[in-house]
C-alpha atoms as a PDB file:
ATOM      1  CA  UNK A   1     -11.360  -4.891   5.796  1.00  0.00           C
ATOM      2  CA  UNK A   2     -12.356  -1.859   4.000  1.00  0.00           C
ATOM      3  CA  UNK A   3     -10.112  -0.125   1.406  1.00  0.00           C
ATOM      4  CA  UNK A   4     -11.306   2.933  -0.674  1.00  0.00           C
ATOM      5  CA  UNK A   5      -9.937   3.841  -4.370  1.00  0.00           C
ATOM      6  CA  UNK A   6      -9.486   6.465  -6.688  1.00  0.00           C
ATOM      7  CA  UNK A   7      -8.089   6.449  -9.922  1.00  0.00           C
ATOM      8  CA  UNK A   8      -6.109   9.093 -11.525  1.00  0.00           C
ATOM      9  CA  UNK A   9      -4.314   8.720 -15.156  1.00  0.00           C
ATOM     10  CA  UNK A  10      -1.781   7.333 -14.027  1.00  0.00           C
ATOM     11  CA  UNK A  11      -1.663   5.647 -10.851  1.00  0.00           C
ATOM     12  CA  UNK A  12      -4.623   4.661  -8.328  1.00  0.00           C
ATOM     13  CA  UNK A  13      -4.788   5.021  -4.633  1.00  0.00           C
ATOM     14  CA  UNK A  14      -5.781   2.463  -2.499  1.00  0.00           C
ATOM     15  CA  UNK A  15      -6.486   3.816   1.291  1.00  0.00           C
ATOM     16  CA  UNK A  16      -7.194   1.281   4.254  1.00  0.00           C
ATOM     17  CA  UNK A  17      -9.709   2.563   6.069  1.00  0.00           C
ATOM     18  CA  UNK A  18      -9.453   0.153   8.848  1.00  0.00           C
ATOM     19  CA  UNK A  19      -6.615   1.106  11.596  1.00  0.00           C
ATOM     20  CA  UNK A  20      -5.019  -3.010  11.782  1.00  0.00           C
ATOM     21  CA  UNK A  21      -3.346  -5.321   9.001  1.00  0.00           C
ATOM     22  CA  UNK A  22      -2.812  -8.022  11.165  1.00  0.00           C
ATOM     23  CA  UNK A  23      -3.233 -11.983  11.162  1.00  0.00           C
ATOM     24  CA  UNK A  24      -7.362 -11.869  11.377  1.00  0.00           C
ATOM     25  CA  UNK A  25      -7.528  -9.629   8.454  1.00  0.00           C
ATOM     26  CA  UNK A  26      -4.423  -9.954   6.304  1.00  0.00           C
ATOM     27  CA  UNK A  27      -5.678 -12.689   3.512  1.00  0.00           C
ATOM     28  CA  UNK A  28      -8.933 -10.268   3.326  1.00  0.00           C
ATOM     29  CA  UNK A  29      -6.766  -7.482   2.684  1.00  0.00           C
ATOM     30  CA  UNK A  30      -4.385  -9.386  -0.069  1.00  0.00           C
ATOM     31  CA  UNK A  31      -7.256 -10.602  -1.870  1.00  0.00           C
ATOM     32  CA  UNK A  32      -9.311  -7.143  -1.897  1.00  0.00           C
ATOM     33  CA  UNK A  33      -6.312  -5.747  -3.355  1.00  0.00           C
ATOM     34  CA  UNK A  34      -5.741  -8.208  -5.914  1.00  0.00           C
ATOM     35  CA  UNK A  35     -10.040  -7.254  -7.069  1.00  0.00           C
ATOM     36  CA  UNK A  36      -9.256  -3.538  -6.832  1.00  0.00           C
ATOM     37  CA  UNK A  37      -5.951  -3.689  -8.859  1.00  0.00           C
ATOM     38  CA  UNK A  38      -6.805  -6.141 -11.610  1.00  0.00           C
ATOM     39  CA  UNK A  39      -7.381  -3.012 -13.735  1.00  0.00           C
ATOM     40  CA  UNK A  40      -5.241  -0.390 -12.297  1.00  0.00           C
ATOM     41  CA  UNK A  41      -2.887   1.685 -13.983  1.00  0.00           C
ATOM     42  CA  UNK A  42       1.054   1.329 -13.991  1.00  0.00           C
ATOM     43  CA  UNK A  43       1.351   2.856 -10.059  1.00  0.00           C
ATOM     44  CA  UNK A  44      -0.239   1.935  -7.138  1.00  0.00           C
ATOM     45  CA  UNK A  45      -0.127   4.060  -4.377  1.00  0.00           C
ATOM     46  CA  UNK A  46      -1.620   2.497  -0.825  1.00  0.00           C
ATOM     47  CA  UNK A  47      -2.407   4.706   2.069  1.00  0.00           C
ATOM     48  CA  UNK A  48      -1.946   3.528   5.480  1.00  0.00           C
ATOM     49  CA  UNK A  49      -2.312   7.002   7.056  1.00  0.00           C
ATOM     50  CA  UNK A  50      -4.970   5.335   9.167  1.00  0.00           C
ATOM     51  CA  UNK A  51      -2.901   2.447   9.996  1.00  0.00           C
ATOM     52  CA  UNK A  52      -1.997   2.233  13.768  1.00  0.00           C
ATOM     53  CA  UNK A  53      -1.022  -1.526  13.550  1.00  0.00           C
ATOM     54  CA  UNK A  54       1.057  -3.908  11.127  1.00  0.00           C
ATOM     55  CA  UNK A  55       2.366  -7.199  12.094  1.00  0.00           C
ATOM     56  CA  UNK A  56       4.243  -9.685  10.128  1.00  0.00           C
ATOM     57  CA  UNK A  57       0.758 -11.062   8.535  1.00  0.00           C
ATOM     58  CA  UNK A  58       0.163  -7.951   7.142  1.00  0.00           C
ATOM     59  CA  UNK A  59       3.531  -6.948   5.965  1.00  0.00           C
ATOM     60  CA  UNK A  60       3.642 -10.192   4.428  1.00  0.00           C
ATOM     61  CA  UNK A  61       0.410  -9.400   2.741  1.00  0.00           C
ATOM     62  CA  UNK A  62       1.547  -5.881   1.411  1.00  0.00           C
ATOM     63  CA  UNK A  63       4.125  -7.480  -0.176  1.00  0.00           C
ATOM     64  CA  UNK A  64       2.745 -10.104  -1.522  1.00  0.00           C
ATOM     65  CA  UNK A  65      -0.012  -7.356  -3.171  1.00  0.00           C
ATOM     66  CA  UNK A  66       3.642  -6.003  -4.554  1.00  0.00           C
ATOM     67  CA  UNK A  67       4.328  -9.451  -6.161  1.00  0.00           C
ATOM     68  CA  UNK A  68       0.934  -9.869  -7.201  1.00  0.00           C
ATOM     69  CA  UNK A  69       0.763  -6.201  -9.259  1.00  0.00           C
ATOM     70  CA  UNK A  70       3.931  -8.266 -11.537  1.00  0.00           C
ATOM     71  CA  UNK A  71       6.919  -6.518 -12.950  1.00  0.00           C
ATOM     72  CA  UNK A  72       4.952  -4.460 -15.078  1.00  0.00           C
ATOM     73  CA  UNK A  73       3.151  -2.482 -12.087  1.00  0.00           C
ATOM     74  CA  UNK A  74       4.753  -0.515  -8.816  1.00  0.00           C
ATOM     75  CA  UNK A  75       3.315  -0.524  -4.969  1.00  0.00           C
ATOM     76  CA  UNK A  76       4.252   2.315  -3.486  1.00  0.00           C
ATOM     77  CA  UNK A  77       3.711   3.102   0.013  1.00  0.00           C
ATOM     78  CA  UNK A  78       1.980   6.614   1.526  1.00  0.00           C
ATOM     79  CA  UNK A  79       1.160   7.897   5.204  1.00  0.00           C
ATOM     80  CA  UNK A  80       2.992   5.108   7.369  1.00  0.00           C
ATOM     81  CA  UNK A  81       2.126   6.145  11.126  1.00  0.00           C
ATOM     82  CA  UNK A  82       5.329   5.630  13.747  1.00  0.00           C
ATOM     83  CA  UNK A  83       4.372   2.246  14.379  1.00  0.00           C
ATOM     84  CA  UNK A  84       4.226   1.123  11.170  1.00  0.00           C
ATOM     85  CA  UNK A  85       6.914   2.596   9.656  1.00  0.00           C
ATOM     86  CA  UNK A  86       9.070   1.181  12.363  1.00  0.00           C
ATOM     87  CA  UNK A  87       7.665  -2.164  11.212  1.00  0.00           C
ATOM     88  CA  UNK A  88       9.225  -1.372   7.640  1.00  0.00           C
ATOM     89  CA  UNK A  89      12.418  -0.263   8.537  1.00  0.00           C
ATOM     90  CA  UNK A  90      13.216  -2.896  11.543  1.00  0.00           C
ATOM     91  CA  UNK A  91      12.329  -5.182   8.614  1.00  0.00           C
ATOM     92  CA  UNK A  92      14.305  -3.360   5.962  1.00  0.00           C
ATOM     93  CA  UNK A  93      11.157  -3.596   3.725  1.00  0.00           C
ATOM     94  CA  UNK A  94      11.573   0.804   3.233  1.00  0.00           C
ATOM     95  CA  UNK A  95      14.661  -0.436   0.816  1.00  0.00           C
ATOM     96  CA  UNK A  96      11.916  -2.826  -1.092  1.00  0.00           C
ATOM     97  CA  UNK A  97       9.190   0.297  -1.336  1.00  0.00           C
ATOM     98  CA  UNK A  98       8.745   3.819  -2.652  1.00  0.00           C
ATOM     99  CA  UNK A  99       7.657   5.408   0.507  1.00  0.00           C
ATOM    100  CA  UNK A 100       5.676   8.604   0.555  1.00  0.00           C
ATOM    101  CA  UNK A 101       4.801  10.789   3.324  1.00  0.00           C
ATOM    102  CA  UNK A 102       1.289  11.576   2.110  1.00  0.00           C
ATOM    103  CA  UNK A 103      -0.726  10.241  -1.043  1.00  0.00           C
ATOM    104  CA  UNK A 104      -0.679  14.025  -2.363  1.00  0.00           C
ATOM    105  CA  UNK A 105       3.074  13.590  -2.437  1.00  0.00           C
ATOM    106  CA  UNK A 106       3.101  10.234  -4.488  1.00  0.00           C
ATOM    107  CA  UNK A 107       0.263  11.571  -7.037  1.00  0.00           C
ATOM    108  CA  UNK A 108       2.796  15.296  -7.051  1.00  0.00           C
ATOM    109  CA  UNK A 109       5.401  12.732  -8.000  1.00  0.00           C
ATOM    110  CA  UNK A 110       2.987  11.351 -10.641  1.00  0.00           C
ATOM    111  CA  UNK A 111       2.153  14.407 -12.667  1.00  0.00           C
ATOM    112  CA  UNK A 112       5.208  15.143 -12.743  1.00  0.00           C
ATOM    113  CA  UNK A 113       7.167  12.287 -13.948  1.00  0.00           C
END
């Protein structure tokens, strides 16, 4: 599982560069995260623009990245393909998340609030 990051003043961005979350790589992917986010700031911004596939291992993993960040931080969501964000609304999980259409948008949103 490879995830890039860069941090901004106010939020980071996490992007998955691999094109699955799925049962063989989901617990990789939740504890990457938790590494990469020990230190972030208050937002966290993930990109799954690359994303083609998401099953219920790795929607269970994004949100338990959400729990792990604590009350204190945000997950938000950016670049859901089709697939994917058909996985979030069948599940209802786009009423959990702040979802973008592109990281740009969700950083826009972040210099300006």
């Amino acid at each position: 599982m490879q995830l890039q990051t860069q941090t901004r003043p106010k939020v980071m961005s996490v992007s998955v560069i691999d094109d699955r979350i799925d049962a063989a790589t989901a617990i990789q992917f939740k504890e990457k995260m938790r590494d990469l986010t020990k230190t972030a700031p208050n937002r966290v911004v993930l990109d799954l623009a690359r994303v083609q596939f998401l099953d219920s291992s790795g929607l269970g993993a994004i949100v338990a990245v959400k729990k792990l960040l604590g009350p204190d931080r945000v997950l938000e969501l950016a670049g859901l393909t089709p697939t994917v964000e058909k996985v979030f609304r069948l599940t209802r999980m786009d009423s959990i998340f702040t979802i973008h259409p592109s990281v740009e948008v969700a950083i826009s949103h972040a210099a300006s609030a």
